[in-house]
Protein backbone atom coordinates (compact mmCIF):
# COMPACT_ATOMS: atom_id res chain seq x y z
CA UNK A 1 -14.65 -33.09 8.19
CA UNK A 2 -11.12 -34.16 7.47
CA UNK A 3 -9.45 -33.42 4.45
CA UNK A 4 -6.70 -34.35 3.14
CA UNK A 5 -3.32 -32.95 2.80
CA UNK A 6 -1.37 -31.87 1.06
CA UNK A 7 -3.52 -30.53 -1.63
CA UNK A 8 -1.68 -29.44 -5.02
CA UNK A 9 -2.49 -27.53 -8.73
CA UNK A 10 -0.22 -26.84 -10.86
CA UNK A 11 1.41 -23.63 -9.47
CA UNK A 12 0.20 -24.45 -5.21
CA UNK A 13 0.24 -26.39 -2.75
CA UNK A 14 -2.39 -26.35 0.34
CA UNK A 15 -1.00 -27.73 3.64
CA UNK A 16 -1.18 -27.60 7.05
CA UNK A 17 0.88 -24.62 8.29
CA UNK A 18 4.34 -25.56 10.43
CA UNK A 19 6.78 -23.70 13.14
CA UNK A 20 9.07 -24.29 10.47
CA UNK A 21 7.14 -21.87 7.82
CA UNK A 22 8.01 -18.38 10.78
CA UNK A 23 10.07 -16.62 8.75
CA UNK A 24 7.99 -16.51 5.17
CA UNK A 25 5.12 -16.50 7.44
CA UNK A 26 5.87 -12.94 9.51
CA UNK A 27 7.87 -11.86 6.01
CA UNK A 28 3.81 -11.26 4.19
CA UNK A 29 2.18 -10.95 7.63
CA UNK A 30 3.85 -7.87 8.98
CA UNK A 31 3.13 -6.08 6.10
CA UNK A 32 0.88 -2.88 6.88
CA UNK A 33 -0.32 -2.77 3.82
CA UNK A 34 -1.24 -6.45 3.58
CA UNK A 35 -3.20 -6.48 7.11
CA UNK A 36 -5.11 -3.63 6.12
CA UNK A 37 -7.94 -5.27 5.36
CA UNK A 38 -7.19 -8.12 7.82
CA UNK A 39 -9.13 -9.50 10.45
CA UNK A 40 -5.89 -10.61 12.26
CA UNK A 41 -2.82 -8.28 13.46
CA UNK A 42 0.92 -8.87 12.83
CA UNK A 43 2.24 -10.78 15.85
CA UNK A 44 5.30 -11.11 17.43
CA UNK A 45 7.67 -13.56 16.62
CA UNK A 46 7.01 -15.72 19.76
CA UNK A 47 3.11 -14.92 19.20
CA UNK A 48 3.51 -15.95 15.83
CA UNK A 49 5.30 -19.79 16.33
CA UNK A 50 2.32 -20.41 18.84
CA UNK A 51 -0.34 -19.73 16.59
CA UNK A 52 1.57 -21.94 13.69
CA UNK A 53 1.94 -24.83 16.26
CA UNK A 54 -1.72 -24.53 17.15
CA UNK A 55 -2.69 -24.64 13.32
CA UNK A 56 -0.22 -27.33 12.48
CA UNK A 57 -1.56 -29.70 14.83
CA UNK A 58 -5.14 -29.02 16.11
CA UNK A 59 -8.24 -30.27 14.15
CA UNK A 60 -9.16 -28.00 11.45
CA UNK A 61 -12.65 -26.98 10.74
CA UNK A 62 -14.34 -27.45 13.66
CA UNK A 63 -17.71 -25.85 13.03
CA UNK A 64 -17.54 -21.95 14.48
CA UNK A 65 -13.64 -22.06 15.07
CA UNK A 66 -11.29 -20.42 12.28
CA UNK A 67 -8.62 -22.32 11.37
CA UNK A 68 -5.50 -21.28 8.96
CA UNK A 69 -4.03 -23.51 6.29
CA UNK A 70 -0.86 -22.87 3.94
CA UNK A 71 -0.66 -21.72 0.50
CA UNK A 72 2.97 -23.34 -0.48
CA UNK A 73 4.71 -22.96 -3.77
CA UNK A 74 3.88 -25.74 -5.66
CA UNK A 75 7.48 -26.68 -6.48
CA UNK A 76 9.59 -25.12 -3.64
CA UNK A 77 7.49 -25.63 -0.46
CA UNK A 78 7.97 -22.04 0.62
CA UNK A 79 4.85 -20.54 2.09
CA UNK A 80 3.49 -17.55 -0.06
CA UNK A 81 0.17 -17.40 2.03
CA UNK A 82 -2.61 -18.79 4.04
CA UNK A 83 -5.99 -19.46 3.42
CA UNK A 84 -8.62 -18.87 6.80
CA UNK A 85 -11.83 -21.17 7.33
CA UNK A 86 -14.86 -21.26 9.90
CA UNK A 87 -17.39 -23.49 9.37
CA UNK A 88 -20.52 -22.05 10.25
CA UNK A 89 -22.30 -23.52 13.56
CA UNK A 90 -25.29 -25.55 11.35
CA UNK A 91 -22.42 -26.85 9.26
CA UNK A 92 -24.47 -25.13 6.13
CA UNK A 93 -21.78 -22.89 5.23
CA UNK A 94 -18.02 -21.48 5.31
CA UNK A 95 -16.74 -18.41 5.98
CA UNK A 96 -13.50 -18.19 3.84
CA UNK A 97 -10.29 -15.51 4.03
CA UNK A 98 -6.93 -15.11 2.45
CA UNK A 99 -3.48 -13.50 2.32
CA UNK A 100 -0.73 -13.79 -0.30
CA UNK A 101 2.26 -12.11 -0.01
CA UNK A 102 3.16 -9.04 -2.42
CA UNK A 103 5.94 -11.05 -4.05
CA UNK A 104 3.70 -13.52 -5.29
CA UNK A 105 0.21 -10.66 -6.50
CA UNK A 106 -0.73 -11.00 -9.95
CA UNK A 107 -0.10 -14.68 -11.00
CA UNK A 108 -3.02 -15.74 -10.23
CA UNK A 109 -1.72 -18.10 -7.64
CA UNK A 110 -4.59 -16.76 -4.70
CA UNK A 111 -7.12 -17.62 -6.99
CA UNK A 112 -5.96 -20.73 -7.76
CA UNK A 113 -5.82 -21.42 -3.77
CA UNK A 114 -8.87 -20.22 -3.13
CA UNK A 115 -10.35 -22.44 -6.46
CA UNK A 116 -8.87 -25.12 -4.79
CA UNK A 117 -9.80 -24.34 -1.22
CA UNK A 118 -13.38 -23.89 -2.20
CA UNK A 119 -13.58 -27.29 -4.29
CA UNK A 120 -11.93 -29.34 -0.95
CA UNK A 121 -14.69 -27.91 1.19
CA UNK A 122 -17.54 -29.06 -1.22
CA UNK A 123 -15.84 -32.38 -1.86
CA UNK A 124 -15.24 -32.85 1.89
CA UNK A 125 -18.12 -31.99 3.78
CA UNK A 126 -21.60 -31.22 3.46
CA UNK A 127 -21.69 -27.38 3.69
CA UNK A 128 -24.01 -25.90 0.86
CA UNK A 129 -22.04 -22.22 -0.06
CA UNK A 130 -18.92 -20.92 0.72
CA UNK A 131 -18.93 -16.73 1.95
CA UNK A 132 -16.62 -13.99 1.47
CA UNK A 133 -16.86 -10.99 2.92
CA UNK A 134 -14.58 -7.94 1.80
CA UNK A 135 -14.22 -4.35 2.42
CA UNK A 136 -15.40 -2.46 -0.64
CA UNK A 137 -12.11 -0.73 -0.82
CA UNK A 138 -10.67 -3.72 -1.07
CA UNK A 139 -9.76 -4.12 -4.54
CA UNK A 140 -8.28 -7.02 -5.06
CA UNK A 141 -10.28 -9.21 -2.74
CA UNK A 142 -13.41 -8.41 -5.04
CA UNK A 143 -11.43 -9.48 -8.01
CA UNK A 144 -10.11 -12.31 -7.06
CA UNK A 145 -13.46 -13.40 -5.34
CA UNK A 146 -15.31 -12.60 -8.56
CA UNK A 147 -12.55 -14.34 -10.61
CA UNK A 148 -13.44 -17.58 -8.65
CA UNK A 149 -17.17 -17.57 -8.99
CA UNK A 150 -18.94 -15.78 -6.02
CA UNK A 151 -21.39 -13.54 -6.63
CA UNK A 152 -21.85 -10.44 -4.72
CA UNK A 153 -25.33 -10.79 -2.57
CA UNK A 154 -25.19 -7.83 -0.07
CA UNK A 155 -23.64 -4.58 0.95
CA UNK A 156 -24.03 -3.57 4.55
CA UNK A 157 -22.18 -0.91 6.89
CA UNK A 158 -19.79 -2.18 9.37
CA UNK A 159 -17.80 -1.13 12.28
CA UNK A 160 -13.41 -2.43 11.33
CA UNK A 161 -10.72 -1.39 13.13
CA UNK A 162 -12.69 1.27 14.72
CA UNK A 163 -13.90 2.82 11.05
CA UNK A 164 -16.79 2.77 9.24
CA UNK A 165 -16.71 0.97 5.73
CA UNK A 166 -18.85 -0.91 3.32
CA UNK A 167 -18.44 -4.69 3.35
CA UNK A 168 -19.60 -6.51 0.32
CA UNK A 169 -20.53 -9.83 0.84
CA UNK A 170 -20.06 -12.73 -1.86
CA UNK A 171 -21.43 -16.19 -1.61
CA UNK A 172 -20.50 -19.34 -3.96
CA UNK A 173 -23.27 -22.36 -3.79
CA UNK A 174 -22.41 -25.92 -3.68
CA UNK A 175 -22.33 -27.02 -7.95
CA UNK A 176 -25.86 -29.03 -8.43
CA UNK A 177 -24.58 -32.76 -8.09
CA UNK A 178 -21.68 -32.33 -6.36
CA UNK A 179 -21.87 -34.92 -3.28
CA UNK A 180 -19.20 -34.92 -0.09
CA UNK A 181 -17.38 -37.55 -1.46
CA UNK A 182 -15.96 -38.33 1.85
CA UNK A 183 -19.37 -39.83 2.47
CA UNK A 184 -19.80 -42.29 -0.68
């Protein structure tokens, strides 16, 4: 799968991440409160260009590999997030994550990135749902997954950060119709 960017809406832009994008980058992701729920840890500065590097350059979406792209304002540049992706093994499905940072909470601007995320992974490959999987005390990540479309399927008990919690699972299916255009 290859797709294309830079993608934009009318308030975002998704792009590849850059060495360039450090500071807003470590400004939302050394926030405690924002890694809370977070399958990553804040990094160290050095730590933290690497993994940019790495994203900015190596193939995304490589079936069972996560890979990070940008949320950007739409008319500044200036990274306000990122979005994470793993294509499952079977290529039948993608696991998808995301982080804004506080500044930028209730616009609406994650769920318009993750609209837009969701729509370049059905247009671009041949997967047939999208998953997201979120803490039940996570709040806002059900809203905002339930704002875009996904429907909750499951609730299981899980083992994060050493604690017990509830993870909720939610799962949007490829629209009926909707071909990878890629392959036309």
């Amino acid at each position: 799968m290859a797709p294309i960017f830079p993608r934009s809406t009318a308030r975002i832009t998704l792009r590849r991440l850059t060495v360039s994008d450090l500071v807003d980058f470590q400004a939302y992701r050394q926030c405690e409160e924002l890694s809370r729920y977070q399958g990553w840890v804040p990094q160290s500065d050095s730590e933290a260009s690497a993994f940019l590097n790495d994203m900015g350059s190596v193939e995304l979406f490589q079936p069972g590999i996560w890979g990070q792209i940008g949320i950007a304002d739409g008319n500044s540049d200036k990274l306000i997030g990122d979005i994470g992706i793993c294509i499952s093994g079977d290529g039948q499905s993608a696991d998808i994550g995301f982080t804004l940072s506080n500044a930028y909470h209730g616009k609406g601007l994650a769920s318009e990135a993750v609209r837009e995320a969701i729509s370049m992974l059905f247009e671009t490959s041949n997967i047939h749902r999208v998953i997201g999987i979120t803490d039940s005390r996570n709040i806002s990540s059900i809203q905002l997954l339930e704002r875009v479309g996904m429907k909750l399927t499951s609730t299981d008990r899980a083992m994060f950060r050493g604690q017990e919690c509830n993870e909720h699972t939610y799962i949007v299916e490829r629209p009926l119709g909707l071909v990878n255009q890629r392959n036309r």
